[in-house]
N, C-alpha and C. Protein backbone atom coordinates (compact mmCIF):
# COMPACT_ATOMS: atom_id res chain seq x y z
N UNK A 1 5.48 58.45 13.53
CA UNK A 1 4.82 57.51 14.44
C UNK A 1 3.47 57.07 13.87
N UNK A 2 2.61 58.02 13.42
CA UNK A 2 1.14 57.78 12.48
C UNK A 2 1.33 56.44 11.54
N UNK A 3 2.71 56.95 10.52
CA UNK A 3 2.70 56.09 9.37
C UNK A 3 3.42 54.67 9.84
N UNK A 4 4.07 54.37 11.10
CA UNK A 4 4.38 53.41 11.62
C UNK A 4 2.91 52.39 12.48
N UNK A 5 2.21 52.87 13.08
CA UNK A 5 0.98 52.30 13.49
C UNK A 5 -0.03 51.92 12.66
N UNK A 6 0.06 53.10 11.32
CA UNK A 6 -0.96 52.73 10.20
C UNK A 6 -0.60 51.26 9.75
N UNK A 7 0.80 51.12 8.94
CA UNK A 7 1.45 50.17 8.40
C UNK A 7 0.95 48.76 9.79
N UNK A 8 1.27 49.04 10.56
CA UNK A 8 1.16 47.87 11.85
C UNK A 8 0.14 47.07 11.60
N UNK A 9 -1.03 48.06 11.49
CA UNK A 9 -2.48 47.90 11.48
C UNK A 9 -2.79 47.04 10.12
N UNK A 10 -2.53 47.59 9.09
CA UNK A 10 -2.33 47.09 7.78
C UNK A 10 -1.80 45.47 7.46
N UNK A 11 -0.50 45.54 7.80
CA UNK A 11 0.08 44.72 8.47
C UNK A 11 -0.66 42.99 8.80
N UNK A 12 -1.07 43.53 10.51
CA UNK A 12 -2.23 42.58 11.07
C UNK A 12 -3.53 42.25 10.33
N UNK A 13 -4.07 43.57 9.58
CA UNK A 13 -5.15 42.97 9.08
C UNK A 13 -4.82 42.15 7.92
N UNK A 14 -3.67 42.28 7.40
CA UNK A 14 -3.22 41.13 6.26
C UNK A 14 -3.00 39.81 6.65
N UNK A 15 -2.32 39.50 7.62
CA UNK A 15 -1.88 38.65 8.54
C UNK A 15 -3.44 37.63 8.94
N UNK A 16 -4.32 38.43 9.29
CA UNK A 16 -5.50 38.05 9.63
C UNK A 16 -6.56 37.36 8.57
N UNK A 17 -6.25 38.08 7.21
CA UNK A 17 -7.31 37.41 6.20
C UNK A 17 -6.52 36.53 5.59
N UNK A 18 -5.10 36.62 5.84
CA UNK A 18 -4.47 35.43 4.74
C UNK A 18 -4.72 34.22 5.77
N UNK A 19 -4.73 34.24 7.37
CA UNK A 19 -5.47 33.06 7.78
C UNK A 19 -6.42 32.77 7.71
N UNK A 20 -7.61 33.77 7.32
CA UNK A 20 -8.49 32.82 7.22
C UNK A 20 -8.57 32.18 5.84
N UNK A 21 -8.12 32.77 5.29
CA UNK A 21 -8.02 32.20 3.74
C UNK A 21 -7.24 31.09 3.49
N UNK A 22 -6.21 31.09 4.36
CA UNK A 22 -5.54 29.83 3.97
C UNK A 22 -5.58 28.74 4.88
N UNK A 23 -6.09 28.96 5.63
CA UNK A 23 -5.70 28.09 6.84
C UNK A 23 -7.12 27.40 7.49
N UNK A 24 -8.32 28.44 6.48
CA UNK A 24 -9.75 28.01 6.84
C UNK A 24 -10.25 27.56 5.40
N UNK A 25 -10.31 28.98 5.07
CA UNK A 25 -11.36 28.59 3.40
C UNK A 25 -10.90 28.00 2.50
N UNK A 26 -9.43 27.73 2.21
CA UNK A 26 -9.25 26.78 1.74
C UNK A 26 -8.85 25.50 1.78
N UNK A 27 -8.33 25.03 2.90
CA UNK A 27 -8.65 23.90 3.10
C UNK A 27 -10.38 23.31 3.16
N UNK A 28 -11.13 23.83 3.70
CA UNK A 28 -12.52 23.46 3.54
C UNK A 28 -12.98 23.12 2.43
N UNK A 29 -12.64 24.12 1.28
CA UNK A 29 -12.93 23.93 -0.39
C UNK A 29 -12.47 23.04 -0.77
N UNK A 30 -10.87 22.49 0.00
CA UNK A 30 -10.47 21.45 -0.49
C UNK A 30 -10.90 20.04 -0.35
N UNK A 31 -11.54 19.87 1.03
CA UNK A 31 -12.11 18.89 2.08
C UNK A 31 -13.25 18.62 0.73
N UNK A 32 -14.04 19.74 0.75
CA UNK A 32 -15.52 19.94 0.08
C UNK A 32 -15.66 19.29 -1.29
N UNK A 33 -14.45 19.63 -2.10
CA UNK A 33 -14.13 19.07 -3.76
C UNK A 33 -13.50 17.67 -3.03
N UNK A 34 -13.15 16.91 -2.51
CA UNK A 34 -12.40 16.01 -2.43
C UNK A 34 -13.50 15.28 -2.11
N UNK A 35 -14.17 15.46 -1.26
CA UNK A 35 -15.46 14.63 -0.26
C UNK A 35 -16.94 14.35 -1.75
N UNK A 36 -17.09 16.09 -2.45
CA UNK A 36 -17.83 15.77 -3.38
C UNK A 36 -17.26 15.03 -4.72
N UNK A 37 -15.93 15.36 -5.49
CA UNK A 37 -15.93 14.24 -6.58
C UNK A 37 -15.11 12.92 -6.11
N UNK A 38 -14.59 12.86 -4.87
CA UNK A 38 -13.71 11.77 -5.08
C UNK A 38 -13.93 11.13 -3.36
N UNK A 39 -15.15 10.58 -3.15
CA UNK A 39 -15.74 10.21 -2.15
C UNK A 39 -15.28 8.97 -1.39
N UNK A 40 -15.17 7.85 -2.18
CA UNK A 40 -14.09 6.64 -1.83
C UNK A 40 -13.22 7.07 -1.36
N UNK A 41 -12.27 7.50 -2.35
CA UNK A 41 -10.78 8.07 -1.65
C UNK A 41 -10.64 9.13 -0.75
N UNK A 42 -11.38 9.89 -0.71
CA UNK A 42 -11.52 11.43 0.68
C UNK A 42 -11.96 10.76 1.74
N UNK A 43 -12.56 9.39 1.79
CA UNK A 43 -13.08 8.38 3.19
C UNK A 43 -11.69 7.49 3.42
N UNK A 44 -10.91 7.16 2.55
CA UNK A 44 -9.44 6.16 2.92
C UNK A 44 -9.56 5.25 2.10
N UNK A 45 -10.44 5.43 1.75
CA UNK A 45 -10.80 4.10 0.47
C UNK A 45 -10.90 2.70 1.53
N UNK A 46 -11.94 2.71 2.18
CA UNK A 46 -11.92 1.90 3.39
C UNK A 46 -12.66 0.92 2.92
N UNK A 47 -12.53 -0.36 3.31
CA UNK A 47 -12.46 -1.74 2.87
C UNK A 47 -13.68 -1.84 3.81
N UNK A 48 -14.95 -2.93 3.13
CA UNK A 48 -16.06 -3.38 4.69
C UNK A 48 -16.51 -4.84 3.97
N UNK A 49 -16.34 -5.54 4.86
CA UNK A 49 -16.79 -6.68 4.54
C UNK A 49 -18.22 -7.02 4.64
N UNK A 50 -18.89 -8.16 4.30
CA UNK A 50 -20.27 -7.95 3.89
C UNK A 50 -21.15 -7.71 5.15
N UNK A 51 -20.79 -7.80 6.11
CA UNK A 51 -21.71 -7.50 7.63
C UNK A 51 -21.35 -5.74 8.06
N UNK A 52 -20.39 -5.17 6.73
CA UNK A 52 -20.50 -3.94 7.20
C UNK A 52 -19.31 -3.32 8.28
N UNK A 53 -18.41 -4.73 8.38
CA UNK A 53 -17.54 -3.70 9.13
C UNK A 53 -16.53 -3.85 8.63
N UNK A 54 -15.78 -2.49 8.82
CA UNK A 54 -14.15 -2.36 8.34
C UNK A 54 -13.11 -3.43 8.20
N UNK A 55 -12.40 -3.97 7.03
CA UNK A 55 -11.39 -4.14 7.25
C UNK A 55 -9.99 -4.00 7.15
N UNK A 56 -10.02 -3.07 6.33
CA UNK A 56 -8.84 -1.90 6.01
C UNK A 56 -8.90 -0.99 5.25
N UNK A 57 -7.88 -0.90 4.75
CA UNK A 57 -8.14 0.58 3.38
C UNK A 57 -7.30 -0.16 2.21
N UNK A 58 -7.77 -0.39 0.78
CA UNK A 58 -7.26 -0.46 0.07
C UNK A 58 -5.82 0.53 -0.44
N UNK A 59 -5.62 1.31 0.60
CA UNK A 59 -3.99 2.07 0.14
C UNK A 59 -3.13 1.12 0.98
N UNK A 60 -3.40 0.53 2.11
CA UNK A 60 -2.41 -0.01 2.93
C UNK A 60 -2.56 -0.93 3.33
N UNK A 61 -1.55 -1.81 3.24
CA UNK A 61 -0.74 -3.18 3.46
C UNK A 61 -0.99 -3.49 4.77
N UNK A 62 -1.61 -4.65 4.84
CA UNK A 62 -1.70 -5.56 5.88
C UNK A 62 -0.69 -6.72 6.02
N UNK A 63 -0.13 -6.99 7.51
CA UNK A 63 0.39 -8.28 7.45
C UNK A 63 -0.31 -9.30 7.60
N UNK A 64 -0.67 -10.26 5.84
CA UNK A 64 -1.13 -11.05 5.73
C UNK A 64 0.36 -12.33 5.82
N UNK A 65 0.64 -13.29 6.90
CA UNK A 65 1.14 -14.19 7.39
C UNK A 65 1.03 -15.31 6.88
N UNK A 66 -0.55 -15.98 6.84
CA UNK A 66 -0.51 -16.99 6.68
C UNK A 66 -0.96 -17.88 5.22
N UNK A 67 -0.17 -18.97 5.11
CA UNK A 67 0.05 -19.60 4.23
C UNK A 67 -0.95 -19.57 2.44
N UNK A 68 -2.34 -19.17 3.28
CA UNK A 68 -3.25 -19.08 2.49
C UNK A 68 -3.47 -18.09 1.94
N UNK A 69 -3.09 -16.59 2.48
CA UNK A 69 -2.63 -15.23 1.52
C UNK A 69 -1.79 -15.08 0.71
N UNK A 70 -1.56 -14.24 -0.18
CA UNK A 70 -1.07 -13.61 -0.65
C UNK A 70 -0.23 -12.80 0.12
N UNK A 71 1.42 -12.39 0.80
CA UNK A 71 2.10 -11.43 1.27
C UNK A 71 2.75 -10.12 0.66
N UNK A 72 2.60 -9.67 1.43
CA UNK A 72 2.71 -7.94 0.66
C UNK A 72 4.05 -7.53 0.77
N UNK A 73 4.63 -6.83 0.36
CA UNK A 73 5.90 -6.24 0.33
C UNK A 73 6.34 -6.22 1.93
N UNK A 74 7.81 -6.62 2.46
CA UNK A 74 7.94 -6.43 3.48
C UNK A 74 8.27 -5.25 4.18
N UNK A 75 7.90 -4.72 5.68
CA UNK A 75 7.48 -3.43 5.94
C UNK A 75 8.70 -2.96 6.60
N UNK A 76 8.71 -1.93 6.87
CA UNK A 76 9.90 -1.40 7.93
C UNK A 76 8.89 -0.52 8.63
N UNK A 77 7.78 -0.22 9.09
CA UNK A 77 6.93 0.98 9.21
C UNK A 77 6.65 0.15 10.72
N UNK A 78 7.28 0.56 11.78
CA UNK A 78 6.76 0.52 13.31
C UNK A 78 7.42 -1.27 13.40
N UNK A 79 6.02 -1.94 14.39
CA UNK A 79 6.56 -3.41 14.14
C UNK A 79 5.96 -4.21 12.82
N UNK A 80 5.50 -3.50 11.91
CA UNK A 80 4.95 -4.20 10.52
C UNK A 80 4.05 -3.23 10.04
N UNK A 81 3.83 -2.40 8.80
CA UNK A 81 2.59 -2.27 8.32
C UNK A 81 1.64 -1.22 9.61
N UNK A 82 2.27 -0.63 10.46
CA UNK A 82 2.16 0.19 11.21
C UNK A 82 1.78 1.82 10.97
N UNK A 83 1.15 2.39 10.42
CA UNK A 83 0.71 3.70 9.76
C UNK A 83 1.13 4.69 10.28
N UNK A 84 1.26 4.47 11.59
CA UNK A 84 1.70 5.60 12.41
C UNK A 84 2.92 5.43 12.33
N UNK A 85 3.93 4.52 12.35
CA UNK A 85 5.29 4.92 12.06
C UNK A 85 5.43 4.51 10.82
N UNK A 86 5.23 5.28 9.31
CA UNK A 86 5.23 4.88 7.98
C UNK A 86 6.95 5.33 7.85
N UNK A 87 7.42 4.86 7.38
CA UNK A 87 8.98 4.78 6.81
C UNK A 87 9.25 3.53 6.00
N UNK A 88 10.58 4.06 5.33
CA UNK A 88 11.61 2.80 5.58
C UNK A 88 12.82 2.67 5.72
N UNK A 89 13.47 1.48 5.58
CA UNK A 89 14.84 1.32 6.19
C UNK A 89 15.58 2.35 6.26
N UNK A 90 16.10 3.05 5.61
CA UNK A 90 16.76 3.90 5.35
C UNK A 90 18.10 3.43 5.04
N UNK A 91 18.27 2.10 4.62
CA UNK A 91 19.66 1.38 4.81
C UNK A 91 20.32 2.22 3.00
N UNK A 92 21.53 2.21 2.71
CA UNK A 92 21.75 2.37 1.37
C UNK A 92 22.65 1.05 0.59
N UNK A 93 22.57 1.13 -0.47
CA UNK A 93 22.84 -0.06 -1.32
C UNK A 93 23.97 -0.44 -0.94
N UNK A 94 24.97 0.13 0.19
CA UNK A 94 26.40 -0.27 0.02
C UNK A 94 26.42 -1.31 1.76
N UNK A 95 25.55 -1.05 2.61
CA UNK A 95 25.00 -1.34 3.87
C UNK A 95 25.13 -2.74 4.15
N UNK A 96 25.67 -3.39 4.81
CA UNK A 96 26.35 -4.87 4.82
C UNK A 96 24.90 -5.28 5.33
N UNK A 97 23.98 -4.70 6.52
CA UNK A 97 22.90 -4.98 7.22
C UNK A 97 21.54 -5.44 6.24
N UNK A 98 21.32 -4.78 4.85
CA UNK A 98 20.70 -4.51 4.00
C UNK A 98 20.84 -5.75 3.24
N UNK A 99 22.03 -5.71 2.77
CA UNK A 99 22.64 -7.06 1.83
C UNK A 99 22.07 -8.54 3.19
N UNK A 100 22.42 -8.49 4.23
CA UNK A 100 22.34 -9.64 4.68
C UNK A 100 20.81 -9.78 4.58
N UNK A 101 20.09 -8.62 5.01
CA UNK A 101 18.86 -8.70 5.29
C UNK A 101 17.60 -8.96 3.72
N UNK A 102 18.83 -8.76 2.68
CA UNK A 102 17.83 -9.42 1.72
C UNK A 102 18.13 -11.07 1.37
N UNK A 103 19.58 -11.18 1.98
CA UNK A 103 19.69 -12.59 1.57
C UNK A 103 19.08 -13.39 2.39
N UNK A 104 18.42 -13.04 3.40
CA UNK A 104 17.95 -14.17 4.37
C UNK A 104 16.01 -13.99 3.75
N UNK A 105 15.79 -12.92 3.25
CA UNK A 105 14.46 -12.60 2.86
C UNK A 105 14.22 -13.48 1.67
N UNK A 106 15.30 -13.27 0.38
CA UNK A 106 15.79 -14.46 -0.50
C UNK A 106 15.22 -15.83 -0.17
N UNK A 107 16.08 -16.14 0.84
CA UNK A 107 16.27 -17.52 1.08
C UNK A 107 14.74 -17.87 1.75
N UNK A 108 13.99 -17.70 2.53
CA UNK A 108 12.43 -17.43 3.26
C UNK A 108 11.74 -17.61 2.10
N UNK A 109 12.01 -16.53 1.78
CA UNK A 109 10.68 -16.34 -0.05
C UNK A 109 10.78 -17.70 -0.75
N UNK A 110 12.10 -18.44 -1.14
CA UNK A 110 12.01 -19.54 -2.05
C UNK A 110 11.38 -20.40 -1.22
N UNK A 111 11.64 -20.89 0.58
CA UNK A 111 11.64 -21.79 1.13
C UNK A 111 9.60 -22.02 0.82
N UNK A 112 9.20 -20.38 1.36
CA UNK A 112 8.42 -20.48 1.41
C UNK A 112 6.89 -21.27 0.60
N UNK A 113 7.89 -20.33 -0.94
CA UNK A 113 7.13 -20.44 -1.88
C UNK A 113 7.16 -22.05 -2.92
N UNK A 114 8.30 -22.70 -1.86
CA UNK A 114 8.52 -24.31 -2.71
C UNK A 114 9.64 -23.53 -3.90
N UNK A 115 10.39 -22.77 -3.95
CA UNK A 115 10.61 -22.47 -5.56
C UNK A 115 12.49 -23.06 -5.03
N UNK A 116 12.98 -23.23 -6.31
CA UNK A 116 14.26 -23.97 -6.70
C UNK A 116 14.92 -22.95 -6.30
N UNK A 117 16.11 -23.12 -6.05
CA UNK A 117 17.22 -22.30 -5.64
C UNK A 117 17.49 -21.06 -6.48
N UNK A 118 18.00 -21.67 -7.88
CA UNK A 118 17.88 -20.87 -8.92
C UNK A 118 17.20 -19.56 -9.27
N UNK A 119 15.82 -19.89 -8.92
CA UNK A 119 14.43 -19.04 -9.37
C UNK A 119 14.73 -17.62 -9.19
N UNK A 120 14.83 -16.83 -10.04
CA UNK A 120 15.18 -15.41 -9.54
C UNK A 120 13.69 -14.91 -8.63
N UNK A 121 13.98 -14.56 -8.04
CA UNK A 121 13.32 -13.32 -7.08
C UNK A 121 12.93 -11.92 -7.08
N UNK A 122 11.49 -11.98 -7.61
CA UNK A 122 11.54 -10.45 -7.70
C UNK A 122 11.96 -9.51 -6.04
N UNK A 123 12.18 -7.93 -6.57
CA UNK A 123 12.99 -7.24 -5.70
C UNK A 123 11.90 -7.08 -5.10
N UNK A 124 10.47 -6.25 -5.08
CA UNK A 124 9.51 -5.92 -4.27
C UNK A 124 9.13 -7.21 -3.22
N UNK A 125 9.91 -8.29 -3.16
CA UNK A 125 9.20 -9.08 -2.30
C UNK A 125 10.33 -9.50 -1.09
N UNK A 126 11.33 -8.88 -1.27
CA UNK A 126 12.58 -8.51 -0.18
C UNK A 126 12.67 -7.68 -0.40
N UNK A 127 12.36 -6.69 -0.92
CA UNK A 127 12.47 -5.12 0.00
C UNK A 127 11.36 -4.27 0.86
N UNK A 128 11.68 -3.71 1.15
CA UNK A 128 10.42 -2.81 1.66
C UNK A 128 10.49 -1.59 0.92
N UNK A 129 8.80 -1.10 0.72
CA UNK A 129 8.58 0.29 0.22
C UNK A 129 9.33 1.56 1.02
N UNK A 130 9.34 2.89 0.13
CA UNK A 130 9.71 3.87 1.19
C UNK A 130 9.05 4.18 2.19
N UNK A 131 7.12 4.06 2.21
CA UNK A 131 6.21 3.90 2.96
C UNK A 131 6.34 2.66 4.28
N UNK A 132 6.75 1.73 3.90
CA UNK A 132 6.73 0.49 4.74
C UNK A 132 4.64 0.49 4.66
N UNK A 133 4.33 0.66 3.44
CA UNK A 133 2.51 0.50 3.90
C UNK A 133 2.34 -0.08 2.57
N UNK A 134 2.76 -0.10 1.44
CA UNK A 134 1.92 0.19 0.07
C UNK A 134 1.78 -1.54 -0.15
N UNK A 135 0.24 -1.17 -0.39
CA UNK A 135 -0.48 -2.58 -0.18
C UNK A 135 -0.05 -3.09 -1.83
N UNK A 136 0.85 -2.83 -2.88
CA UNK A 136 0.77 -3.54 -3.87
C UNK A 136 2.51 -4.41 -4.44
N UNK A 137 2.15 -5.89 -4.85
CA UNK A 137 3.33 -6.37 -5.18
C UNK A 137 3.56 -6.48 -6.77
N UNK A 138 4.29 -6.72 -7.19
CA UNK A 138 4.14 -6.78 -8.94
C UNK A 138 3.73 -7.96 -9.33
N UNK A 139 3.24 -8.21 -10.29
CA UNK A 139 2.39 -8.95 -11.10
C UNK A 139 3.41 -10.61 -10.59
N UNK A 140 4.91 -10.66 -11.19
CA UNK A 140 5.56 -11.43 -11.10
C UNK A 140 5.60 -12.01 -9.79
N UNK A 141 5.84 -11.04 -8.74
CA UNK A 141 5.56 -12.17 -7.55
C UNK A 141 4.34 -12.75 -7.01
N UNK A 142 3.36 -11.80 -7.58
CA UNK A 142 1.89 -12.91 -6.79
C UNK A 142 2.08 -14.09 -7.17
N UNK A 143 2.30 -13.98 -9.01
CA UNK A 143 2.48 -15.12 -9.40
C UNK A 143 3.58 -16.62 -9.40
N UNK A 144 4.24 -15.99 -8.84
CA UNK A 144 5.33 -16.78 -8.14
C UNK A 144 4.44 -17.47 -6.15
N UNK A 145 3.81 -16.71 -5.97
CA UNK A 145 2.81 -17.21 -4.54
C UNK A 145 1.97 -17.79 -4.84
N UNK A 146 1.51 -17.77 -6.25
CA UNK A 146 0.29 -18.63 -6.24
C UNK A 146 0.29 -20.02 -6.24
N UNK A 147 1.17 -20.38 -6.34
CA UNK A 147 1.20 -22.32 -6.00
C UNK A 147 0.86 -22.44 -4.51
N UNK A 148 1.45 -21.68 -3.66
CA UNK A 148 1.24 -21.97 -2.29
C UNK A 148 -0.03 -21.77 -1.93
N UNK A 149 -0.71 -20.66 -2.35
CA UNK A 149 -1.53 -20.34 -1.99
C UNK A 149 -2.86 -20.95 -2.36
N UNK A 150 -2.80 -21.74 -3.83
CA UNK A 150 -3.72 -22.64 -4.05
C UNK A 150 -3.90 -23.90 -2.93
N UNK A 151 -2.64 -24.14 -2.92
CA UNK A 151 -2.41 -25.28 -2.38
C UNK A 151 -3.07 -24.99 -0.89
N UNK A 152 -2.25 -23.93 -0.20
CA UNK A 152 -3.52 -23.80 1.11
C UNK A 152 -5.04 -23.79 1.26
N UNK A 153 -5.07 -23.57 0.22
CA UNK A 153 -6.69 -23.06 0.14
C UNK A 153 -7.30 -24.41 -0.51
N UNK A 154 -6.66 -25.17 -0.97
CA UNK A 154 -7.36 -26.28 -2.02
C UNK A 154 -8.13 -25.97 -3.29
N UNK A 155 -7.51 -25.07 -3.42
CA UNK A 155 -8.18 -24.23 -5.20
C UNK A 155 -7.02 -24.22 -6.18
N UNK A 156 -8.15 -24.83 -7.48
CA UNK A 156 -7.12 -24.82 -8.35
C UNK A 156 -6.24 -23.77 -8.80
N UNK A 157 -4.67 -24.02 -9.61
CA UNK A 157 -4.02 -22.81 -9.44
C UNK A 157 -4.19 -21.76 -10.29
N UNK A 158 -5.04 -22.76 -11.31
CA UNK A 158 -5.65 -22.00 -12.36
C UNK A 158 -6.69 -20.76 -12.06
N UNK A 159 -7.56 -20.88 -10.34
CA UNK A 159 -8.22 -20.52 -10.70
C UNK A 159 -7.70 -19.12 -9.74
N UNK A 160 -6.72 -19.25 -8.94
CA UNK A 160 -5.80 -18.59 -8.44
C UNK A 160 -5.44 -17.70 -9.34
N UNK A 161 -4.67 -18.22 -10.19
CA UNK A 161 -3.74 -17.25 -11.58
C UNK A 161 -5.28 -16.29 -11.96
N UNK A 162 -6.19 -16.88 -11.65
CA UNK A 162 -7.18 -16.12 -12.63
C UNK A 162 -7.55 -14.76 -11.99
N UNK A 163 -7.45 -14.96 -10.34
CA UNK A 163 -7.83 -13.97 -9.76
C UNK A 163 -6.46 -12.86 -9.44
N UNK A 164 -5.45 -13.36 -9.79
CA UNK A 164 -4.68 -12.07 -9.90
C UNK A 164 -4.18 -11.51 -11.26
N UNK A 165 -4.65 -12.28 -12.17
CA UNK A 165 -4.79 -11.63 -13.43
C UNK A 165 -6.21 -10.50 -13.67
N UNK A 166 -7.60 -11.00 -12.88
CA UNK A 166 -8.05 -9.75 -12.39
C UNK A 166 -8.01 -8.81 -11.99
N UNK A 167 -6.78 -8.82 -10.64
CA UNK A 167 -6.85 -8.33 -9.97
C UNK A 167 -5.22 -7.39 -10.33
N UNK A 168 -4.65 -7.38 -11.30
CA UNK A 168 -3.15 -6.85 -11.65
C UNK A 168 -4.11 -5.89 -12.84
N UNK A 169 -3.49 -4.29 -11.67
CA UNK A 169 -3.51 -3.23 -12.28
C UNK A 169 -2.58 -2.62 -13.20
N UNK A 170 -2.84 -1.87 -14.52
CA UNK A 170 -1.61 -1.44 -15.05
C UNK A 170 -0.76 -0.26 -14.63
N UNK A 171 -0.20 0.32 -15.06
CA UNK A 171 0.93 1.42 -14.89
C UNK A 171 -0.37 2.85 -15.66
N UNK A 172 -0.14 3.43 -14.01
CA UNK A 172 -1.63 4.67 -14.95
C UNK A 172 -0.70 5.43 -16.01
N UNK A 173 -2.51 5.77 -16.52
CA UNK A 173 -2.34 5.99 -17.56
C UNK A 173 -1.73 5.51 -18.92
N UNK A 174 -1.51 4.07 -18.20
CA UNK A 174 -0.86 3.15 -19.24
C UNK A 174 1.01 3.81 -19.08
N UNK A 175 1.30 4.66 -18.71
CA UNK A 175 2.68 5.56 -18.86
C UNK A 175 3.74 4.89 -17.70
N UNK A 176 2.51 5.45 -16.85
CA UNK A 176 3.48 5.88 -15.26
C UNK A 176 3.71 4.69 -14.49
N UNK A 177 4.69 4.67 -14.02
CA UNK A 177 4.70 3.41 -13.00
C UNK A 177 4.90 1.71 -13.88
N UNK A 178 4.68 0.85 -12.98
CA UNK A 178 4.54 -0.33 -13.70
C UNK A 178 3.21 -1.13 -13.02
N UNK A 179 3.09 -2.31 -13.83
CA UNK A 179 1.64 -2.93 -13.43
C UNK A 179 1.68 -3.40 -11.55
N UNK A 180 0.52 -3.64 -11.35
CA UNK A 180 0.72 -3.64 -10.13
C UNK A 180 -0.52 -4.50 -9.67
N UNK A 181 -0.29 -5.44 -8.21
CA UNK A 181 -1.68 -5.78 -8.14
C UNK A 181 -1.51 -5.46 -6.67
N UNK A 182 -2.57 -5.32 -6.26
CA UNK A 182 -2.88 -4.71 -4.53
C UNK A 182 -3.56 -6.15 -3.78
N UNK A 183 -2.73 -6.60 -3.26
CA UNK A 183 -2.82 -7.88 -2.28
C UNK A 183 -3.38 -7.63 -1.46
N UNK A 184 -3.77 -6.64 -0.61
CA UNK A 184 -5.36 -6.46 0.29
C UNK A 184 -6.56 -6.94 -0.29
N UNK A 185 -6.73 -6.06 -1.62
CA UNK A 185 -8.17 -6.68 -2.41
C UNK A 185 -7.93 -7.81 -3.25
N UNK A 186 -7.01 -8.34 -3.93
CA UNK A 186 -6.46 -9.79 -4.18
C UNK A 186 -6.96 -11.06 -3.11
N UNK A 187 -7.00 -10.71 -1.92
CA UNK A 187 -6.64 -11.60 -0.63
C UNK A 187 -8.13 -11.41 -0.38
N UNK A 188 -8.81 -10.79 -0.78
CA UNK A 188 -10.22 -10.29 0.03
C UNK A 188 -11.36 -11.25 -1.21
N UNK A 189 -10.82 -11.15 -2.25
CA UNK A 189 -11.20 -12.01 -3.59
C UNK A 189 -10.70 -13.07 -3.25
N UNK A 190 -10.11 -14.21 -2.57
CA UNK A 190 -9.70 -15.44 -2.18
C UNK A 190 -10.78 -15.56 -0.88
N UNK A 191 -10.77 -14.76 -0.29
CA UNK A 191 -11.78 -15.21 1.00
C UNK A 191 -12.93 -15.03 0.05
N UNK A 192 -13.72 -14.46 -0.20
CA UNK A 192 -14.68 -14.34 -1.12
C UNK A 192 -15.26 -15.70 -1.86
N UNK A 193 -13.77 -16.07 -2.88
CA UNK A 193 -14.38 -17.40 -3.59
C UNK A 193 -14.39 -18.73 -2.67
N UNK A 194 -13.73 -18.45 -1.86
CA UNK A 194 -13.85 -19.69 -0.81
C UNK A 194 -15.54 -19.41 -0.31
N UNK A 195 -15.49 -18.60 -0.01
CA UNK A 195 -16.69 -18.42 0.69
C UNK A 195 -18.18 -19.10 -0.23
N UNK A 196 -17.89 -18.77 -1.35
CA UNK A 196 -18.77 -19.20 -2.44
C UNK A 196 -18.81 -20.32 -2.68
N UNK A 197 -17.52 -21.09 -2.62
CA UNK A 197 -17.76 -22.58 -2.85
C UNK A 197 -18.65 -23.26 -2.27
C-alpha cells in the first residue's frame, strides 16, 4: 500500500511539472522568441493604412470585387475569405460539381478579363486554396488582370505590369514553391499610386 501511494504521489507531481512546462513555460518562450525576432509576423502581419488604421493582414485574402482590383484566388472559406471558417471545397478531381464549377469560373474569368475564348487560364484563378484565405495568385494571372485593371483605374498598363512585377515574389529560397504575388499588397500599391497622381 506505501509503495502504491508513493508511486501516486510521484506520479501527480510529474503530471504537475510537465504542465507547467508545457502548457505554460513553453509556450510563453515561444510567444517571447516569436514577439522578439519576428515581430511583424507574431502581430498577423497586419496591414494599416496611412491614418493608422487596419486594413488586413498581408497572409489573407480579401474579397477584392471590383473592377479596379486585382482578384484573389476564389474562396470556399465561410461566405468568402472568411477566417473563421478557413477550408476548402473538399470536392475531388472526379466530382461532376467541381468540373461544372470551374467551367463557369472559366467562362467569368475570360468574360471578365476581355480575354479570347482560346486564352488558357491559369488554375489558381478557378480554384480555391486548401485555406480558402491565401492572399497570393501567380505571376501569370495578375498579369492576365492587368488590362482590366488599368483600364478601370485609367493607368497605363505599363505602369500596372510594373507594379506587379514589383510586387511578384519568388519561390523561397529560390527552391520551394513557385513565384507568387500577394494581391492584398499589390491592390494596396494601386490605391497608393492613384493616390499620388
Amino acid at each position: 500500500m506505501k509503495t502504491l501511494l508513493h508511486e501516486l504521489r510521484v506520479s501527480l507531481l510529474l503530471t504537475l511539472l510537465l504542465a507547467v512546462l508545457l502548457c505554460g513555460a513553453y509556450p510563453l518562450a515561444v510567444w517571447a522568441a516569436g514577439r522578439a525576432l519576428f515581430p511583424h509576423q507574431a502581430g498577423g502581419s497586419l496591414l494599416t493604412a496611412p491614418d493608422g488604421t487596419v486594413t488586413g493582414s498581408a497572409l489573407l485574402a480579401q474579397n477584392f470585387a471590383a473592377p479596379k482590383y486585382f482578384h484573389p484566388r476564389p474562396s470556399a472559406a465561410g461566405t468568402g475569405y472568411d477566417a473563421t471558417s478557413s477550408s476548402g471545397t473538399n470536392l475531388g478531381p472526379t466530382s461532376k460539381k467541381l468540373a461544372d464549377a470551374i467551367t463557369a469560373a472559366v467562362t467569368a474569368y475570360r468574360t471578365e478579363n476581355h480575354l479570347p475564348d482560346n486564352q488558357p487560364v491559369p488554375a489558381d484563378a478557378v480554384t480555391s486554396s486548401a485555406s480558402g484565405l491565401d492572399p497570393h495568385i501567380s505571376p501569370d494571372n495578375a498579369r492576365l488582370q492587368a488590362a482590366r485593371v488599368a483600364e478601370a483605374r485609367s493607368l497605363p498598363p505599363a505602369r500596372v505590369l510594373a507594379l506587379v512585377a514589383a510586387r511578384t515574389e519568388s519561390p523561397d529560397w529560390r527552391v520551394f514553391g513557385e513565384a507568387r504575388v500577394n494581391v492584398v499588397l499589390l491592390n494596396l500599391d494601386l490605391d497608393q499610386a492613384v493616390a499620388a497622381r
